[in-house]
PDB file of N, CA and C in Angstrom:
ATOM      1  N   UNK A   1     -10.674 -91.979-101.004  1.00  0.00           N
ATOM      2  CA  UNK A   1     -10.479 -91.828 -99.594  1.00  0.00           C
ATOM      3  C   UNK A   1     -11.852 -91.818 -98.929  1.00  0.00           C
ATOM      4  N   UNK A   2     -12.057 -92.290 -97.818  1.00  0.00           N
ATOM      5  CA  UNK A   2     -13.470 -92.414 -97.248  1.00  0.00           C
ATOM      6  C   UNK A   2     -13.270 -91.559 -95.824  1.00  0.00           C
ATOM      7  N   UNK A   3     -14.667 -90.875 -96.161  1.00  0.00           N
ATOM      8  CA  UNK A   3     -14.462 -90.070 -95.086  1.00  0.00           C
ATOM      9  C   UNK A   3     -15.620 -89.614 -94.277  1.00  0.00           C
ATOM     10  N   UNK A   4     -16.315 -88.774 -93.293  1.00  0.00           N
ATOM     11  CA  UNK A   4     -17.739 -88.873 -92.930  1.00  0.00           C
ATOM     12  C   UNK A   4     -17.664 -87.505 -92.977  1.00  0.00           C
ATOM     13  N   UNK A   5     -19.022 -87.026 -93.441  1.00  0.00           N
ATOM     14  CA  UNK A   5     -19.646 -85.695 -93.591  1.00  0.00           C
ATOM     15  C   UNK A   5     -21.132 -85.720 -92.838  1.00  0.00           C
ATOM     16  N   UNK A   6     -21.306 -85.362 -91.659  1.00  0.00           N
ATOM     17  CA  UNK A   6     -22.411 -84.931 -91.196  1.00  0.00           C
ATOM     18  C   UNK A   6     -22.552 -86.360 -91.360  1.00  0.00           C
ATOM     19  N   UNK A   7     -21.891 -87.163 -90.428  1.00  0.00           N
ATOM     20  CA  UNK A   7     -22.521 -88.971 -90.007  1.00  0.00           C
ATOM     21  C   UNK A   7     -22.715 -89.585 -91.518  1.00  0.00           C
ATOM     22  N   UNK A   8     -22.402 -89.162 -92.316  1.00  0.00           N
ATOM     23  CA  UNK A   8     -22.555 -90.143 -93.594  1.00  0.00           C
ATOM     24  C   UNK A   8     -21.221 -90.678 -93.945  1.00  0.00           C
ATOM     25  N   UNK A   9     -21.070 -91.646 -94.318  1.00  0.00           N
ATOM     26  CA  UNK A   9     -19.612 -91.758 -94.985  1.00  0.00           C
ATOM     27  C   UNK A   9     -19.486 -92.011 -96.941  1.00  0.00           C
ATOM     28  N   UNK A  10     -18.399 -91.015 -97.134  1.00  0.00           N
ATOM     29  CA  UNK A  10     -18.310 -91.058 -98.736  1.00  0.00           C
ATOM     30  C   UNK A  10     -16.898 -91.206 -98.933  1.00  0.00           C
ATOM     31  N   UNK A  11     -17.017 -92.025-100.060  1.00  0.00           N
ATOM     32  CA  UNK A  11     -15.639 -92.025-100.800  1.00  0.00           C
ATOM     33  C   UNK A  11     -15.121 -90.925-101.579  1.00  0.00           C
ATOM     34  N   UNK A  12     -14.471 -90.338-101.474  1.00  0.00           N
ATOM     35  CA  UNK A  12     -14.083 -89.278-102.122  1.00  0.00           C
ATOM     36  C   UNK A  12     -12.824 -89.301-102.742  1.00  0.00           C
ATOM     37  N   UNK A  13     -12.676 -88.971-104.030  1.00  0.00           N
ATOM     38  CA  UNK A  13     -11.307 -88.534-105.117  1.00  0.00           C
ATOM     39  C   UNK A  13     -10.702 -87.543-105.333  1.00  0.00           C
ATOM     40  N   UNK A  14      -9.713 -87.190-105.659  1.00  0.00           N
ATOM     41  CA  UNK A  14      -9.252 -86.025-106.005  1.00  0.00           C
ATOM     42  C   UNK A  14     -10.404 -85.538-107.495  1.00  0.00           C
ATOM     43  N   UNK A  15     -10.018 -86.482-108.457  1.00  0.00           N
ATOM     44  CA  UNK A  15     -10.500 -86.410-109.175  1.00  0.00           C
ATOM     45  C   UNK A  15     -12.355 -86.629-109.514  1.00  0.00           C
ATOM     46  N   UNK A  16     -12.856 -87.519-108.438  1.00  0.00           N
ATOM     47  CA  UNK A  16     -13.893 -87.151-108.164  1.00  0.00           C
ATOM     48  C   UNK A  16     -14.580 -85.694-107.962  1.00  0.00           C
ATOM     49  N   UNK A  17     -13.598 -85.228-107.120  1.00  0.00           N
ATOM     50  CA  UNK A  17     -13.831 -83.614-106.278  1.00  0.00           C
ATOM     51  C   UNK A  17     -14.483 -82.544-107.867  1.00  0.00           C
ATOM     52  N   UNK A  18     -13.017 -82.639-108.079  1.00  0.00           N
ATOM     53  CA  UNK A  18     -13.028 -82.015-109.707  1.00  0.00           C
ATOM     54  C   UNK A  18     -13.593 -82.201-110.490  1.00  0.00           C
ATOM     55  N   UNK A  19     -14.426 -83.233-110.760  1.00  0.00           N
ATOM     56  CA  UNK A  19     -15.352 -83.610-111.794  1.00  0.00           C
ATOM     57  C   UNK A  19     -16.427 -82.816-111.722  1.00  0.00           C
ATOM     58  N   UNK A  20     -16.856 -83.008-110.199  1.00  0.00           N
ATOM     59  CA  UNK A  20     -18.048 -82.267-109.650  1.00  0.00           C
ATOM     60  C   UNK A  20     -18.130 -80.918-109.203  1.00  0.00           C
ATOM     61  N   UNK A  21     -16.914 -80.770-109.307  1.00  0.00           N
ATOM     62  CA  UNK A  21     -17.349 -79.143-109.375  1.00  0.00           C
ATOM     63  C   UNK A  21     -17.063 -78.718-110.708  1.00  0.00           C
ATOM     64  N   UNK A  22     -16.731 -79.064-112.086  1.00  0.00           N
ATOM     65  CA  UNK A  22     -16.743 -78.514-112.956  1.00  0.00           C
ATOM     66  C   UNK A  22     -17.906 -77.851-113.702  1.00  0.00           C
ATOM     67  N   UNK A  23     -17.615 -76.865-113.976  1.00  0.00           N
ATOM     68  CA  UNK A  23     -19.167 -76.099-114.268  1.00  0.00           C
ATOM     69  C   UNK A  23     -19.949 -74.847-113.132  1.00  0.00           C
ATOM     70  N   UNK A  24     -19.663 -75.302-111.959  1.00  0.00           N
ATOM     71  CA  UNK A  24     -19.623 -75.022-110.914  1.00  0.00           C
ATOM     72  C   UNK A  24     -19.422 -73.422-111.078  1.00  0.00           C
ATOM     73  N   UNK A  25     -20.364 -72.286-110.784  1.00  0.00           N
ATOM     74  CA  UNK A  25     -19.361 -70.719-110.751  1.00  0.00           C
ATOM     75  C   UNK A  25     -19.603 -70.856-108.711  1.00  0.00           C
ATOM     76  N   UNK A  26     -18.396 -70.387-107.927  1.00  0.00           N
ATOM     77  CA  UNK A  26     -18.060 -69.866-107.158  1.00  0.00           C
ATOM     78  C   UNK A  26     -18.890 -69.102-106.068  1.00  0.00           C
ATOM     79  N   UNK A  27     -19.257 -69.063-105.215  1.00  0.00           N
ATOM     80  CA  UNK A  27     -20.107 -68.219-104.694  1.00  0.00           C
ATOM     81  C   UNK A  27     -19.279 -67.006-104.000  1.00  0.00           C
ATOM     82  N   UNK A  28     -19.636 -66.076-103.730  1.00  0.00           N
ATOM     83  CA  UNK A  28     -18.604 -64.957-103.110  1.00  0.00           C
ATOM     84  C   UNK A  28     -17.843 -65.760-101.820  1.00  0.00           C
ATOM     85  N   UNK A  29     -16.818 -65.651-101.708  1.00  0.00           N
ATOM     86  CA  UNK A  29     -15.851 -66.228-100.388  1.00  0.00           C
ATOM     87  C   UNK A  29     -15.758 -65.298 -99.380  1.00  0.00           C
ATOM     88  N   UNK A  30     -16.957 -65.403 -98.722  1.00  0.00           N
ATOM     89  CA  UNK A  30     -16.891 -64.656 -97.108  1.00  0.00           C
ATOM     90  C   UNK A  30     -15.603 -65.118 -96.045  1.00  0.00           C
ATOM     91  N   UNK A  31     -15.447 -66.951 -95.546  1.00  0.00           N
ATOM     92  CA  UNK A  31     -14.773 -67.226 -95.177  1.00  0.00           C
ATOM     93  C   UNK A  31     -13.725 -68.107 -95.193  1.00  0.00           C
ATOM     94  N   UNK A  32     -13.841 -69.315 -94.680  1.00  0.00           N
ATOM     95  CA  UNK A  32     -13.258 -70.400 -95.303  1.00  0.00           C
ATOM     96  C   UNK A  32     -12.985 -70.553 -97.035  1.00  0.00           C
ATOM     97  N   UNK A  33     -12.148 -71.205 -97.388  1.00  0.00           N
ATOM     98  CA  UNK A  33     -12.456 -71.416 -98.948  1.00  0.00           C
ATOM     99  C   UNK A  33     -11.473 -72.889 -99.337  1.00  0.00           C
ATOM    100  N   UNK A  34     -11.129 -73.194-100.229  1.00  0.00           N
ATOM    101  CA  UNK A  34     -11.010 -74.425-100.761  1.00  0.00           C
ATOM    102  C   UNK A  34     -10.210 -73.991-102.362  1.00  0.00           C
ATOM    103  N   UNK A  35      -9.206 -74.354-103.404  1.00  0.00           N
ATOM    104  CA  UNK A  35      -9.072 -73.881-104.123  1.00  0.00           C
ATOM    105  C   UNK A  35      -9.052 -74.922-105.144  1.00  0.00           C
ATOM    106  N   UNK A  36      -9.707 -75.167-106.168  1.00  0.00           N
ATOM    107  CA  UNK A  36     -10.259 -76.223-106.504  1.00  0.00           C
ATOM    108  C   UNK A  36     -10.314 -75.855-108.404  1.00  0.00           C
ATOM    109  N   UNK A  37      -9.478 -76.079-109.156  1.00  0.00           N
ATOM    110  CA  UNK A  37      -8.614 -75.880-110.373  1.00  0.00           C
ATOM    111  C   UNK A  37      -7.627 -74.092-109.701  1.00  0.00           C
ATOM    112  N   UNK A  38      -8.554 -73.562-110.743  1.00  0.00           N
ATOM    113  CA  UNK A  38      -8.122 -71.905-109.811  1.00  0.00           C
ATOM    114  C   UNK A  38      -9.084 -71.197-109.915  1.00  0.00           C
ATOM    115  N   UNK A  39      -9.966 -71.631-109.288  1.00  0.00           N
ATOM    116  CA  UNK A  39     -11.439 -70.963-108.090  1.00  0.00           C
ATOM    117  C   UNK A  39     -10.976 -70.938-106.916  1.00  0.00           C
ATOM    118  N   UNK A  40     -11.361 -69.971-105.849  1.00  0.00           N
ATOM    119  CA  UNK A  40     -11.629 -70.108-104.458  1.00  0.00           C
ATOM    120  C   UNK A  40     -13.261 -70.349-104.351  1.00  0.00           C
ATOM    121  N   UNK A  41     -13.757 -71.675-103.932  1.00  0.00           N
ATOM    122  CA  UNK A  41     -14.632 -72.158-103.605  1.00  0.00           C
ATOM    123  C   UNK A  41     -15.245 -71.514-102.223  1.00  0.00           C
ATOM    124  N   UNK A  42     -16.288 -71.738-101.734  1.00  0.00           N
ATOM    125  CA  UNK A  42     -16.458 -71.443 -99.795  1.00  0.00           C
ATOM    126  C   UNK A  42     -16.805 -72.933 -99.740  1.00  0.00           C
ATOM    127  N   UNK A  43     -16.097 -73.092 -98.552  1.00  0.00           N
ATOM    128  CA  UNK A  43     -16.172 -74.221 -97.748  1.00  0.00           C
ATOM    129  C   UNK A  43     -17.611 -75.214 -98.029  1.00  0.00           C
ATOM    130  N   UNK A  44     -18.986 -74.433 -97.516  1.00  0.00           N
ATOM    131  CA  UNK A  44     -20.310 -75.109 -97.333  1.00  0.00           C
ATOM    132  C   UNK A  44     -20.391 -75.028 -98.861  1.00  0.00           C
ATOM    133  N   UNK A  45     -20.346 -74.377-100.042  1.00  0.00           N
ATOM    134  CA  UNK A  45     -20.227 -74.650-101.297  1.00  0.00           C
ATOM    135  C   UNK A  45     -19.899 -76.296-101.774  1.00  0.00           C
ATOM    136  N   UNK A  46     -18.753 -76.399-101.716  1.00  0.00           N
ATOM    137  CA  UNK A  46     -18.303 -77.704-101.759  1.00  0.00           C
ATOM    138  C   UNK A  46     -19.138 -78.807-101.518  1.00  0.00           C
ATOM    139  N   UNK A  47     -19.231 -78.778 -99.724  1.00  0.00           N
ATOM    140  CA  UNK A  47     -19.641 -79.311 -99.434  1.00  0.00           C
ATOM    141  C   UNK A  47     -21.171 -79.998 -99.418  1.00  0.00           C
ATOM    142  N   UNK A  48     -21.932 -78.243 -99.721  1.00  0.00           N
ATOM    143  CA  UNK A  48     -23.072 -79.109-100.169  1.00  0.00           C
ATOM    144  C   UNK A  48     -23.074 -79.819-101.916  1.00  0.00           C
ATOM    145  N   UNK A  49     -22.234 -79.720-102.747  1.00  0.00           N
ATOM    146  CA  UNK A  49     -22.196 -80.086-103.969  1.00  0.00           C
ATOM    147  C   UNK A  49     -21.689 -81.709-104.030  1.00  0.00           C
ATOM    148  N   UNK A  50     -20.639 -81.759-103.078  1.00  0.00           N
ATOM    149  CA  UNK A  50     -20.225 -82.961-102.904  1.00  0.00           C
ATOM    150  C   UNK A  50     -20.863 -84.060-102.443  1.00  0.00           C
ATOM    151  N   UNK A  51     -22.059 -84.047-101.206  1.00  0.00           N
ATOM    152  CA  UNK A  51     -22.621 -84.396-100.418  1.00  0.00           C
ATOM    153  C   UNK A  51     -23.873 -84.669-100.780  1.00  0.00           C
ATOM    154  N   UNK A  52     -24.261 -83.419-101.762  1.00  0.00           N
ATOM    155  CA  UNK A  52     -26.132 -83.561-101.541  1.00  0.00           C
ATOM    156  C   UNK A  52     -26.804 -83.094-100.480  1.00  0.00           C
ATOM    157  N   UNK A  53     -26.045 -82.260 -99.689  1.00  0.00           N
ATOM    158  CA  UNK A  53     -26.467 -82.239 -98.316  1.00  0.00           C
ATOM    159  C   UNK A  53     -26.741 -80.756 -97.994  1.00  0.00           C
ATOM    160  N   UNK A  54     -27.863 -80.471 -97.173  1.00  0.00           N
ATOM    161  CA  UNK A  54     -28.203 -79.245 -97.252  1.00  0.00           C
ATOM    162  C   UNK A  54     -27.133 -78.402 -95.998  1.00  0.00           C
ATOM    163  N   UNK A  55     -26.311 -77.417 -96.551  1.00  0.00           N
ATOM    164  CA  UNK A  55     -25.047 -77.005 -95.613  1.00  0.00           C
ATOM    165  C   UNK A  55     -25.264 -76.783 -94.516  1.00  0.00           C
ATOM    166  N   UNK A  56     -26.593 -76.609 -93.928  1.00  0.00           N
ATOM    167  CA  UNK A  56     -26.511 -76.651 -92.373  1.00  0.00           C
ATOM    168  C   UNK A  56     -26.428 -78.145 -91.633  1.00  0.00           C
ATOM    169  N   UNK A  57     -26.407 -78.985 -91.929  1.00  0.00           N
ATOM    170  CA  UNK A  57     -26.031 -80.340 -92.158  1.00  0.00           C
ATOM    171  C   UNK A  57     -24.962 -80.785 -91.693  1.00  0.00           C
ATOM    172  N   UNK A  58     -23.965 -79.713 -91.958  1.00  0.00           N
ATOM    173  CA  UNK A  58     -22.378 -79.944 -91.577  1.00  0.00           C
ATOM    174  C   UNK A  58     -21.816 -79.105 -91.520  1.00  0.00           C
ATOM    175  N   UNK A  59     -20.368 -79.262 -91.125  1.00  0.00           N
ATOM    176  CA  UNK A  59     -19.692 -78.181 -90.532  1.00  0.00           C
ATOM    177  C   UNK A  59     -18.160 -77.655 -91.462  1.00  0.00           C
ATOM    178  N   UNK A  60     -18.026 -76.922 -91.868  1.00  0.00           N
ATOM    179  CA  UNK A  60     -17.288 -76.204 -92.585  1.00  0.00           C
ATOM    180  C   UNK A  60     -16.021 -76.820 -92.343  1.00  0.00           C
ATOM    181  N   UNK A  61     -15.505 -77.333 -90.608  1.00  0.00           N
ATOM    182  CA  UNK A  61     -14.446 -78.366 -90.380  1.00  0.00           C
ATOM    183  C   UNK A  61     -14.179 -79.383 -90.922  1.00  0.00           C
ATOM    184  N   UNK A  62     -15.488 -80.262 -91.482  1.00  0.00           N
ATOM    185  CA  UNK A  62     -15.578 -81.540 -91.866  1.00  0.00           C
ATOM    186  C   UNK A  62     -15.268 -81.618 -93.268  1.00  0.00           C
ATOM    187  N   UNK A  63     -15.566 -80.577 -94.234  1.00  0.00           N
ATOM    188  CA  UNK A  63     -15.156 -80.739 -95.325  1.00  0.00           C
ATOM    189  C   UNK A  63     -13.467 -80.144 -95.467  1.00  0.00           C
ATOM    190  N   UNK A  64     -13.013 -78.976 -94.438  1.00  0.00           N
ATOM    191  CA  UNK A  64     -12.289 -78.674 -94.769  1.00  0.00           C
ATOM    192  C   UNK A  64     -10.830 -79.910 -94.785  1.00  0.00           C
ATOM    193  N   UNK A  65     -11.443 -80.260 -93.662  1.00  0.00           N
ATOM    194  CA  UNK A  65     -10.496 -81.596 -93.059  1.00  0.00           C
ATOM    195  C   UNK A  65     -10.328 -82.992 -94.328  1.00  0.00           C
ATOM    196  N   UNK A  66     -11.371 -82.940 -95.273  1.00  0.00           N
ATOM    197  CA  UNK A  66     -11.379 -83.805 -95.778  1.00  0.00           C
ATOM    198  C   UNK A  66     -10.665 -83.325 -97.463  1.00  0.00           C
ATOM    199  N   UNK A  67     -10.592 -82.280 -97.489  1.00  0.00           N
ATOM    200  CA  UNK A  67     -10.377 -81.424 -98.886  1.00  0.00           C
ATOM    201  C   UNK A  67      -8.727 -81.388 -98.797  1.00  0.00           C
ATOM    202  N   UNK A  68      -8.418 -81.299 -97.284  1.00  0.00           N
ATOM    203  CA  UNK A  68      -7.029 -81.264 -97.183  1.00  0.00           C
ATOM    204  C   UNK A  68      -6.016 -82.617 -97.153  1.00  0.00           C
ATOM    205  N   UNK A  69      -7.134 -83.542 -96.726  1.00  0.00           N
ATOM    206  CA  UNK A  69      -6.351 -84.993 -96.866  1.00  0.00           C
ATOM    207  C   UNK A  69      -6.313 -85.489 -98.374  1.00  0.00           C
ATOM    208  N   UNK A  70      -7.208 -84.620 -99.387  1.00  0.00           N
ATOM    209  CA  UNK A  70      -7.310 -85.007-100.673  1.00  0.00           C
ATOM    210  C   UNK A  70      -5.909 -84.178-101.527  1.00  0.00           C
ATOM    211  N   UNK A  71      -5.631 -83.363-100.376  1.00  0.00           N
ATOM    212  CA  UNK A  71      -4.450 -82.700-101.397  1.00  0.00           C
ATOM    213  C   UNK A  71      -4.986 -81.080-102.372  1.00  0.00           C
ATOM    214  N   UNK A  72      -6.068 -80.771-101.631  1.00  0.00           N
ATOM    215  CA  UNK A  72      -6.428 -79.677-102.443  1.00  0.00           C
ATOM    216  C   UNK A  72      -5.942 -78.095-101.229  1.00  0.00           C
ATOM    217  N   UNK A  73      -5.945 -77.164-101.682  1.00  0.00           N
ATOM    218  CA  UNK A  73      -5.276 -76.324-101.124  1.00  0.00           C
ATOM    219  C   UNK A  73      -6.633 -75.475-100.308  1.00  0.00           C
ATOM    220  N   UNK A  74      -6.398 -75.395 -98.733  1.00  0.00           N
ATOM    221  CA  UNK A  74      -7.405 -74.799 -98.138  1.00  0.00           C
ATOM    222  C   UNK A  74      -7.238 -73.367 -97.211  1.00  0.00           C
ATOM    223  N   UNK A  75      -7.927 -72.693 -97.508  1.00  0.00           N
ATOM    224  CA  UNK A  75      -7.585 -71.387 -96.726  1.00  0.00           C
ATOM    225  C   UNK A  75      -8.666 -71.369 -95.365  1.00  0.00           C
ATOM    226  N   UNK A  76      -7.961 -70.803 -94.479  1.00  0.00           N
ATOM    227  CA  UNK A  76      -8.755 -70.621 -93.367  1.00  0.00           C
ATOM    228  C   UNK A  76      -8.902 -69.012 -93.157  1.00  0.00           C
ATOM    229  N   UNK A  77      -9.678 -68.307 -92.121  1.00  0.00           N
ATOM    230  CA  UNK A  77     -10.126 -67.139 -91.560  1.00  0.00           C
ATOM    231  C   UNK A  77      -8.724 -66.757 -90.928  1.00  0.00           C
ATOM    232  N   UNK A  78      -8.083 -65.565 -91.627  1.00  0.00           N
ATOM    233  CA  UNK A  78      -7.229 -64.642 -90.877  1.00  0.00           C
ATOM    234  C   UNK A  78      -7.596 -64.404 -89.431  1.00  0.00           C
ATOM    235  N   UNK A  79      -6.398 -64.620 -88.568  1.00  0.00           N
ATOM    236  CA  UNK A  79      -6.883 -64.349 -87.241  1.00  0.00           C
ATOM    237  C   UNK A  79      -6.803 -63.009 -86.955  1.00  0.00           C
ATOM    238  N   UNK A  80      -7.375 -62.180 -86.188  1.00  0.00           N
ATOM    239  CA  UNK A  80      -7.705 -61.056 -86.130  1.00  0.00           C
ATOM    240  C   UNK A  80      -6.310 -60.605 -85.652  1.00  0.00           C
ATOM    241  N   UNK A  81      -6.260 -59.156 -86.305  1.00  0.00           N
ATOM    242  CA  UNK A  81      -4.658 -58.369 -85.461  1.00  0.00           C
ATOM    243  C   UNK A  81      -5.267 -58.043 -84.343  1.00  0.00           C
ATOM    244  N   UNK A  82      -4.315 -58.077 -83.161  1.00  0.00           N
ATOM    245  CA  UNK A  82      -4.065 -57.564 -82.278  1.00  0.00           C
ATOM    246  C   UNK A  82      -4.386 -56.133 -81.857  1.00  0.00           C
ATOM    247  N   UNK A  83      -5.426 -55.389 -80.774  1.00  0.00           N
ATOM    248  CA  UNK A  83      -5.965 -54.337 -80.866  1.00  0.00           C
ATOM    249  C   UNK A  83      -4.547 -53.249 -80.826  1.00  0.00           C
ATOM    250  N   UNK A  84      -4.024 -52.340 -81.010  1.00  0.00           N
ATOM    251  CA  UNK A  84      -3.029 -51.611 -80.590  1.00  0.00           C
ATOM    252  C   UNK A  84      -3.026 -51.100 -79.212  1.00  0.00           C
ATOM    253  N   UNK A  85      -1.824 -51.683 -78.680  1.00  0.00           N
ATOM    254  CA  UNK A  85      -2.288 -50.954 -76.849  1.00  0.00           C
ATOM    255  C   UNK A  85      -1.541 -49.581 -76.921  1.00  0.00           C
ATOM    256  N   UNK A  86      -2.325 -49.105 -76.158  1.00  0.00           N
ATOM    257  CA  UNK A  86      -2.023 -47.588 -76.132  1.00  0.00           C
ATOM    258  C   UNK A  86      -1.998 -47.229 -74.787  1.00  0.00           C
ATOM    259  N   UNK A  87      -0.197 -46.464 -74.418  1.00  0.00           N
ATOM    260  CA  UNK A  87       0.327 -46.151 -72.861  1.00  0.00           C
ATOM    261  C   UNK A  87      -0.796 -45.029 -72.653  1.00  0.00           C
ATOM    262  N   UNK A  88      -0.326 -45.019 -71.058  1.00  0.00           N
ATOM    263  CA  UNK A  88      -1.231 -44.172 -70.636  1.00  0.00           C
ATOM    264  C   UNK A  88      -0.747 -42.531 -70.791  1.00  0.00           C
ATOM    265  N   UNK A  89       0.731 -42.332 -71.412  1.00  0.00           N
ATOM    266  CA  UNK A  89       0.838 -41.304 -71.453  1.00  0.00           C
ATOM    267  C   UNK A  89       0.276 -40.994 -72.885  1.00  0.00           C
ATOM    268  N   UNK A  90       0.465 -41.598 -74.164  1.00  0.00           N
ATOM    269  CA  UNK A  90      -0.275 -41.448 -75.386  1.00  0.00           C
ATOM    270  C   UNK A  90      -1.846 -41.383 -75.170  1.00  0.00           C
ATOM    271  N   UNK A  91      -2.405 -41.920 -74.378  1.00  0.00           N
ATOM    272  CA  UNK A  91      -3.755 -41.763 -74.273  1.00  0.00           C
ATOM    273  C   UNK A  91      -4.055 -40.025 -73.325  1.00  0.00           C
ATOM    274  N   UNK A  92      -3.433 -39.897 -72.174  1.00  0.00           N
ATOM    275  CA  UNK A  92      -3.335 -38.496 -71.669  1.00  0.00           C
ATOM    276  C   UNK A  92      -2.768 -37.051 -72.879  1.00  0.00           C
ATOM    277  N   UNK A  93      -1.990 -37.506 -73.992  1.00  0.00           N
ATOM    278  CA  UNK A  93      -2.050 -36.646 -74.765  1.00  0.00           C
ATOM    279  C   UNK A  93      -2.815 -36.286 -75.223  1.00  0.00           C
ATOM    280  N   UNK A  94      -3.663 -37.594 -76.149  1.00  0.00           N
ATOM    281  CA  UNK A  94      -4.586 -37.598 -76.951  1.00  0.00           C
ATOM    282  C   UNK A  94      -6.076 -36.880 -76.482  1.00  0.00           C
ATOM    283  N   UNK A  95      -5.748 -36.948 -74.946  1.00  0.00           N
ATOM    284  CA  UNK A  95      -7.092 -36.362 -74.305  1.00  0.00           C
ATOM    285  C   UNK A  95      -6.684 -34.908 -74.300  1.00  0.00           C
ATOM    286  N   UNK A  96      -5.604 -34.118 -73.842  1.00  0.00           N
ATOM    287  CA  UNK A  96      -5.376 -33.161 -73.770  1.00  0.00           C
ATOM    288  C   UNK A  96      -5.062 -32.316 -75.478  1.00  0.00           C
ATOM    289  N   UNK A  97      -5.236 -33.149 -75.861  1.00  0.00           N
ATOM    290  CA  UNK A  97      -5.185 -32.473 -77.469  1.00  0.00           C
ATOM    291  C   UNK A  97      -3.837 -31.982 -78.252  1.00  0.00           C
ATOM    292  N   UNK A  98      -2.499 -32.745 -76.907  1.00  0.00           N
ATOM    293  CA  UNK A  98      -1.442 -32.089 -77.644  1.00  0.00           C
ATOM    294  C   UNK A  98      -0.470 -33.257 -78.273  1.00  0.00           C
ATOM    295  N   UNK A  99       0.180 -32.504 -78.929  1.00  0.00           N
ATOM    296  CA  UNK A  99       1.194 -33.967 -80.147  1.00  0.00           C
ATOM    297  C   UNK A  99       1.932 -34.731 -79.351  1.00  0.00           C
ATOM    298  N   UNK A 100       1.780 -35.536 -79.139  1.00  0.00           N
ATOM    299  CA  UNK A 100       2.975 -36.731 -78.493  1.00  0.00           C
ATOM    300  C   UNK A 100       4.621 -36.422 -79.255  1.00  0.00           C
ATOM    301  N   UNK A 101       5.417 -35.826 -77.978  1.00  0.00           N
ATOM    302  CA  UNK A 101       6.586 -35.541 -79.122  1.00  0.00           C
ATOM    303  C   UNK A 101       7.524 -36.882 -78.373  1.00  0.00           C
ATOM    304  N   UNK A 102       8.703 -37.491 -79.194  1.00  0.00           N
ATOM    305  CA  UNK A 102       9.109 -38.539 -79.233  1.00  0.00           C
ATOM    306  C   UNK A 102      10.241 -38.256 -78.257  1.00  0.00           C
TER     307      UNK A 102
END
């Protein structure tokens, strides 16, 4: 499959992918990741292995986009929960120090 990474264009395999990362240990997975036999890869990992390319180079989108048209399984960043809203009478308890009774 041909695809562009940071304005270059490469052909890329499934089995290509896999070749090249074999051997490969994992770097800790802060965010993005990629799952690639059964490693979780990080995204710029990959990408700079695949590429040659030094990871500020490109963008964590570009490989992810391309890892997924290859059929490999990609995780993205949990979106953050929702802050808990809190009424104004639970917050007037909480100030006055007494138990919110139901």
């Amino acid at each position: 499959m041909r695809c562009v990474i940071a304005r270059f264009p490469f052909d890329l395999t499934k089995g290509g992918v896999l070749e090249s990362m074999k051997g490969i240990r994992p770097e800790p997975v802060t965010g993005e990741s990629v799952i690639i036999g059964r490693r979780h890869y990080p995204v710029k990992q990959i990408g700079q292995v695949i590429t040659r390319q030094d990871p500020r180079d490109f963008s964590g989108a570009e490989v992810l986009r391309a890892m997924a048209r290859l059929g490999f399984t990609c995780r993205t960043l949990p979106e953050p929960a929702p802050a808990p809203v809190e009424s104004p009478l639970q917050r007037a308890s909480a100030l006055l120090g007494a138990p919110l009774s139901v």
